[in-house]
Protein backbone atom coordinates (compact mmCIF):
# COMPACT_ATOMS: atom_id res chain seq x y z
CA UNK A 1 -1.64 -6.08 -26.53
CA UNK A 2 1.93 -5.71 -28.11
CA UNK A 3 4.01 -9.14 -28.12
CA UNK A 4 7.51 -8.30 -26.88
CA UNK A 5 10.21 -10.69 -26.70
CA UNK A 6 13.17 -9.87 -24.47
CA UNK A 7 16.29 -11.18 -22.95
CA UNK A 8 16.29 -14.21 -20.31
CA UNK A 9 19.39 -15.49 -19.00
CA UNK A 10 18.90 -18.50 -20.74
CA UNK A 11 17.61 -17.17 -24.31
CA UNK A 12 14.87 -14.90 -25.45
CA UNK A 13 11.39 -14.58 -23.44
CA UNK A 14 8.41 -14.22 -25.30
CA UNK A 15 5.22 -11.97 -23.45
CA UNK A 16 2.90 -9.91 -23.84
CA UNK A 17 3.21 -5.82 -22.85
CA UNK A 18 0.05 -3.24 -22.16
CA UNK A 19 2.21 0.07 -21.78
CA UNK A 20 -0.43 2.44 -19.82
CA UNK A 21 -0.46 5.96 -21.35
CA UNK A 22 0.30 7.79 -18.47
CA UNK A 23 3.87 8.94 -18.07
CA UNK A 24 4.79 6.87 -14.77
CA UNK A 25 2.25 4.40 -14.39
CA UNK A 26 3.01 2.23 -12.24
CA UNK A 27 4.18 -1.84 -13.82
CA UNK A 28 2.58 -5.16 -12.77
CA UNK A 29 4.24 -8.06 -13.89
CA UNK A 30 2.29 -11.69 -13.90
CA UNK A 31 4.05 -15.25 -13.45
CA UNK A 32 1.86 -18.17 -14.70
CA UNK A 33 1.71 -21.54 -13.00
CA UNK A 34 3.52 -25.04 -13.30
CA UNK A 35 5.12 -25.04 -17.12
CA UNK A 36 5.34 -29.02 -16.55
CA UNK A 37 1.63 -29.14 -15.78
CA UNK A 38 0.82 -26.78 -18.90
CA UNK A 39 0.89 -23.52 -17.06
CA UNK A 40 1.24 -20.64 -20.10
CA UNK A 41 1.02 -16.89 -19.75
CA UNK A 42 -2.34 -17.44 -21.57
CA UNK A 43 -3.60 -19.20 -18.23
CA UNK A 44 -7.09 -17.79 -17.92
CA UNK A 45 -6.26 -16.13 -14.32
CA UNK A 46 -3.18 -14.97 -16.05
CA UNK A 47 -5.14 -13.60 -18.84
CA UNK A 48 -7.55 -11.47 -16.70
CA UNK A 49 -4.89 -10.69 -13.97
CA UNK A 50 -3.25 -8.55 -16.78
CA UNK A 51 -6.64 -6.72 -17.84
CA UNK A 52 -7.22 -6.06 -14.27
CA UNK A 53 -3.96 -4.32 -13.79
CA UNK A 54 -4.28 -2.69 -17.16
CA UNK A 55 -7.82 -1.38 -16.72
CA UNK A 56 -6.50 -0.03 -13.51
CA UNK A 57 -3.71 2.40 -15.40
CA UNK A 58 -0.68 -0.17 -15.00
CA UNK A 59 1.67 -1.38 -17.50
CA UNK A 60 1.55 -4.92 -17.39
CA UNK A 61 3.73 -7.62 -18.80
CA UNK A 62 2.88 -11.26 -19.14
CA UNK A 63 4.95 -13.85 -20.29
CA UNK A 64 6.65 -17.28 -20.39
CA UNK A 65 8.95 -18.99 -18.10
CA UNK A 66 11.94 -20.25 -19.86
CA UNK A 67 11.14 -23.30 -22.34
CA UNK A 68 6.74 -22.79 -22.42
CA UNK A 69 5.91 -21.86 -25.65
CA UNK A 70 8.09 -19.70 -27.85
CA UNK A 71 10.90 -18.77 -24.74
CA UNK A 72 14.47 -20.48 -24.98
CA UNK A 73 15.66 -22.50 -22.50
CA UNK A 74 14.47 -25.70 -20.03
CA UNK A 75 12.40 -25.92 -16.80
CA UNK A 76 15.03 -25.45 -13.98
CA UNK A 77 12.74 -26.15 -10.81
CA UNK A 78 12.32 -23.41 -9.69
CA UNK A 79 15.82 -21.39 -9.84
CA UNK A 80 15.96 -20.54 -13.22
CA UNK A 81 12.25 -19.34 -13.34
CA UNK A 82 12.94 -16.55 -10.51
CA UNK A 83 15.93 -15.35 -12.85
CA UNK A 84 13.27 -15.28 -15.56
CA UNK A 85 11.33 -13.02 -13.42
CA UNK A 86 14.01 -10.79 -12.41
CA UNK A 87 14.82 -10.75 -16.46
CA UNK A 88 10.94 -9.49 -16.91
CA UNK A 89 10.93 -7.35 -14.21
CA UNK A 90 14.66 -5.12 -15.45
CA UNK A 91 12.53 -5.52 -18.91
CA UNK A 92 9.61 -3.34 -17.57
CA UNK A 93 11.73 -1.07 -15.61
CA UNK A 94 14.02 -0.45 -18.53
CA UNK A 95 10.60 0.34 -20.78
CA UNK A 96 8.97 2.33 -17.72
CA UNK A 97 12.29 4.16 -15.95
CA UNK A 98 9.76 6.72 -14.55
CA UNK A 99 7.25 3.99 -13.19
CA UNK A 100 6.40 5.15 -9.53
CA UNK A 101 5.49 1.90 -8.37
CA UNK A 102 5.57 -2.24 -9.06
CA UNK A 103 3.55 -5.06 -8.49
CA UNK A 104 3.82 -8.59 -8.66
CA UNK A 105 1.36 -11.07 -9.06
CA UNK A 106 1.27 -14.80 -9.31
CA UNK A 107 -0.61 -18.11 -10.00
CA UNK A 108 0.08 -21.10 -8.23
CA UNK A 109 3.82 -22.09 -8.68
CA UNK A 110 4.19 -18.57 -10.27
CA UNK A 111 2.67 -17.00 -6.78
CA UNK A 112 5.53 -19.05 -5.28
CA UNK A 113 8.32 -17.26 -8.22
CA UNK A 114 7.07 -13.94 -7.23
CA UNK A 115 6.77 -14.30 -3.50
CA UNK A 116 10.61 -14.90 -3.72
CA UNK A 117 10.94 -12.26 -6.45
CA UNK A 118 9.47 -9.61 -3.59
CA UNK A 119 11.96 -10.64 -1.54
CA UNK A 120 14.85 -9.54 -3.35
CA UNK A 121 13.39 -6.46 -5.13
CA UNK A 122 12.39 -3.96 -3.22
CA UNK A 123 11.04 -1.53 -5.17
CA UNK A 124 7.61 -4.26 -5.07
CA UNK A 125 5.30 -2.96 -2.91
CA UNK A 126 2.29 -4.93 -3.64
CA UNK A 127 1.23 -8.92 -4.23
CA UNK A 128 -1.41 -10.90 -5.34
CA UNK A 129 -0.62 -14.27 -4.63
CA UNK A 130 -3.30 -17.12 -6.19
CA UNK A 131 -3.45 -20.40 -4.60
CA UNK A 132 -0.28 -20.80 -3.41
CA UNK A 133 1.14 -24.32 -2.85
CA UNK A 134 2.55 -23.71 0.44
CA UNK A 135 2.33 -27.77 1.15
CA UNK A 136 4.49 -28.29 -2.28
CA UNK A 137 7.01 -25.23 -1.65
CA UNK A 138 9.05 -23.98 0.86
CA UNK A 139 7.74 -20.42 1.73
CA UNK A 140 10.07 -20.19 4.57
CA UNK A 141 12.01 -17.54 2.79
CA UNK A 142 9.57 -15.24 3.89
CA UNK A 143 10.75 -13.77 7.19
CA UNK A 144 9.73 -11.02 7.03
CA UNK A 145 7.42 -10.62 4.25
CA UNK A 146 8.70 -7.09 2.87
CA UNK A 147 5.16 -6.00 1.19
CA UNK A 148 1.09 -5.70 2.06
CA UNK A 149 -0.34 -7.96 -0.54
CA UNK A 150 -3.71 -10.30 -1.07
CA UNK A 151 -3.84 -14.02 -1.03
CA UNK A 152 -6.67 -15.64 -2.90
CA UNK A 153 -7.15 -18.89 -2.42
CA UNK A 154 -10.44 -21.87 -3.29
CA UNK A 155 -12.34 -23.58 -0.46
CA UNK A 156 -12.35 -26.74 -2.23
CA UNK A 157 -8.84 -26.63 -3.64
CA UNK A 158 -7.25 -30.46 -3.07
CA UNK A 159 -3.59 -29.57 -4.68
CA UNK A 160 -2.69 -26.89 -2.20
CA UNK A 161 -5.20 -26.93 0.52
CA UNK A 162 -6.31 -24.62 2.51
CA UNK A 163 -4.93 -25.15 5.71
CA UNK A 164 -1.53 -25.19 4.45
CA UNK A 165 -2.20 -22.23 3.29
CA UNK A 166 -3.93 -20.45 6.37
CA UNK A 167 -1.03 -21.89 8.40
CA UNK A 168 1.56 -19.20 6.15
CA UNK A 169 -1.05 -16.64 6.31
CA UNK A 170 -1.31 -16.28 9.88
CA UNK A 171 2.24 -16.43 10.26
CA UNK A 172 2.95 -13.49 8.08
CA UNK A 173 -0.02 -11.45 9.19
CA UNK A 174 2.12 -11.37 13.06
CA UNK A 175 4.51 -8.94 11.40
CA UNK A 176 4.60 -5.63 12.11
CA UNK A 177 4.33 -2.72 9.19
CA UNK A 178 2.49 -4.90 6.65
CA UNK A 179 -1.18 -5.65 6.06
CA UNK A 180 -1.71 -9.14 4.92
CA UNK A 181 -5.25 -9.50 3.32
CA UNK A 182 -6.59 -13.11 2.78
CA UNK A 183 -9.88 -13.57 0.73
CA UNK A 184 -11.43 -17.31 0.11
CA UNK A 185 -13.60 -18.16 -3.04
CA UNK A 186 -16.42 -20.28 -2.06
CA UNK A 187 -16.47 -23.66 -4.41
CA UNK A 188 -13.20 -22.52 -5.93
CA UNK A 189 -11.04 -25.61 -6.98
CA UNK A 190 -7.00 -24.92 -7.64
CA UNK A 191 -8.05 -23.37 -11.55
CA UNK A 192 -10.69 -21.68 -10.26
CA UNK A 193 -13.15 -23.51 -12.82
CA UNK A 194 -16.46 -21.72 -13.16
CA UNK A 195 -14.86 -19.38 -10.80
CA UNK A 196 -12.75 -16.64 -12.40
CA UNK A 197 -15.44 -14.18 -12.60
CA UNK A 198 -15.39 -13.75 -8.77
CA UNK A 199 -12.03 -14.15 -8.34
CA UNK A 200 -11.02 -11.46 -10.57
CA UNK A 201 -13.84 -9.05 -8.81
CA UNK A 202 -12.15 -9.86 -5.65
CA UNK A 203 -8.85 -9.06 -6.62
CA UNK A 204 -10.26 -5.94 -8.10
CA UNK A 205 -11.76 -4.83 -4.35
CA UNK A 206 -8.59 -5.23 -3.69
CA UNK A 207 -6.55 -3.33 -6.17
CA UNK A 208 -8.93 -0.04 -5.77
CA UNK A 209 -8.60 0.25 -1.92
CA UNK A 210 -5.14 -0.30 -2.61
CA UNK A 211 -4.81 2.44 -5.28
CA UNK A 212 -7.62 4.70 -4.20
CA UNK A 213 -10.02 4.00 -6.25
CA UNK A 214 -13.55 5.08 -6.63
CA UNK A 215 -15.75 1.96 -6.75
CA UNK A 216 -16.77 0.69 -9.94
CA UNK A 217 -18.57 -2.63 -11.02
CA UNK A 218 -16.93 -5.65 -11.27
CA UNK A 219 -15.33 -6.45 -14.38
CA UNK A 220 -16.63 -9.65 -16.41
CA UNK A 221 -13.57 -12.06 -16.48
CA UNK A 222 -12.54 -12.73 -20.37
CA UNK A 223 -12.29 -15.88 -22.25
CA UNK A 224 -9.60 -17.21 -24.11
CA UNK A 225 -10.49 -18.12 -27.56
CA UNK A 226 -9.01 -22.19 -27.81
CA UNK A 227 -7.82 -24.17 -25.07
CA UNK A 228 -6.47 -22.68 -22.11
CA UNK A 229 -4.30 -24.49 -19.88
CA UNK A 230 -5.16 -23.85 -16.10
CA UNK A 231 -2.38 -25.72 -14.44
């Protein structure tokens, strides 16, 4: 798990890089939520998103938005942060030239980063968005939504709640020539608390029918050694 620092357009970004070992794997990058509610690339979700794309043969790259722990620069609601992901994304291209496919995946005000980071890039041809705060953000930019991709959302989330979010799932799944999958956690809160391991085994379902997998069993989610901040 190599720690990479790289150019943002407001300073260096710090992250972390798994480079698969096969000669155009395809890259996953992974935005963490809220820095101002002490979202980190070492999120727990984050943290497991990566070793689900990495177990699955993808070069991944975590990191942090400009001004979270060792990356230059100040919040910038919301602009600045997509730059940050564009930054990340040219990063893993430059690393992976050969890379046949990319992914983006999200968690909470990061799903809302990369949902807009889709739209502009289209070499992305898959998303996992996590609890989404469609009744905080405007997702409006989404017409059409370019990509098939999975939403994962908690039943008992109270900071973006469900029906907000059904409301922008049904209106994307009325497009024609993508697949929008939807999958709810039962007792999930907005962290997911107590409820990573099934999250991450959903997303996994996910990923393998997506890639052609064969089935295998889910993987355990992984614990952070410290705090972790779940914002």
């Amino acid at each position: 798990m190599p720690e990479v620092i790289f150019t943002g357009p407001a300073g260096r970004l710090e992250g972390r890089f798994h480079p698969s070992k096969q000669r155009g794997a395809p890259i996953a990058v992974i935005l963490h939520p809220h820095p101002q509610f002490g979202g980190t690339m070492n999120n727990q979700i984050v943290y497991n998103l990566y070793y689900a794309f990495a177990e699955r043969g993808f070069s991944v790259l975590r990191f942090n938005f400009r001004g979270v722990g060792r990356s230059q620069g100040n919040f910038d609601h919301g602009q600045g942060e997509l730059s940050d992901a564009a930054a990340a994304l040219d990063w893993a291209q430059s690393i992976n030239p050969e890379a046949r496919a990319c992914w983006i995946a999200g968690v909470s005000f990061g799903s809302w980063i990369g949902m807009q980071l889709l739209m502009r890039r289209p070499e992305i041809e898959g998303f996992i968005s996590i609890a989404p705060p469609a009744n905080r953000f405007d997702y409006s930019f989404l017409a059409p939504c370019p990509s098939s991709g999975l939403f994962v959302h908690g039943d008992q989330d109270r900071v973006a709640p469900l029906k907000e979010v059904m409301a922008l799932i049904e209106k994307l799944k009325t497009q024609k020539g993508i697949l929008i999958e939807h999958a709810v956690i039962p007792g999930a809160n907005h962290f997911f608390e107590n409820c990573v391991d099934p999250l991450i085994a959903e997303i996994g379902v996910y990923l393998d029918k997506r890639l052609d997998n064969p089935t295998k069993r889910p993987t355990p989610a992984r614990a952070l050694k410290g705090p972790t901040p779940s914002a």
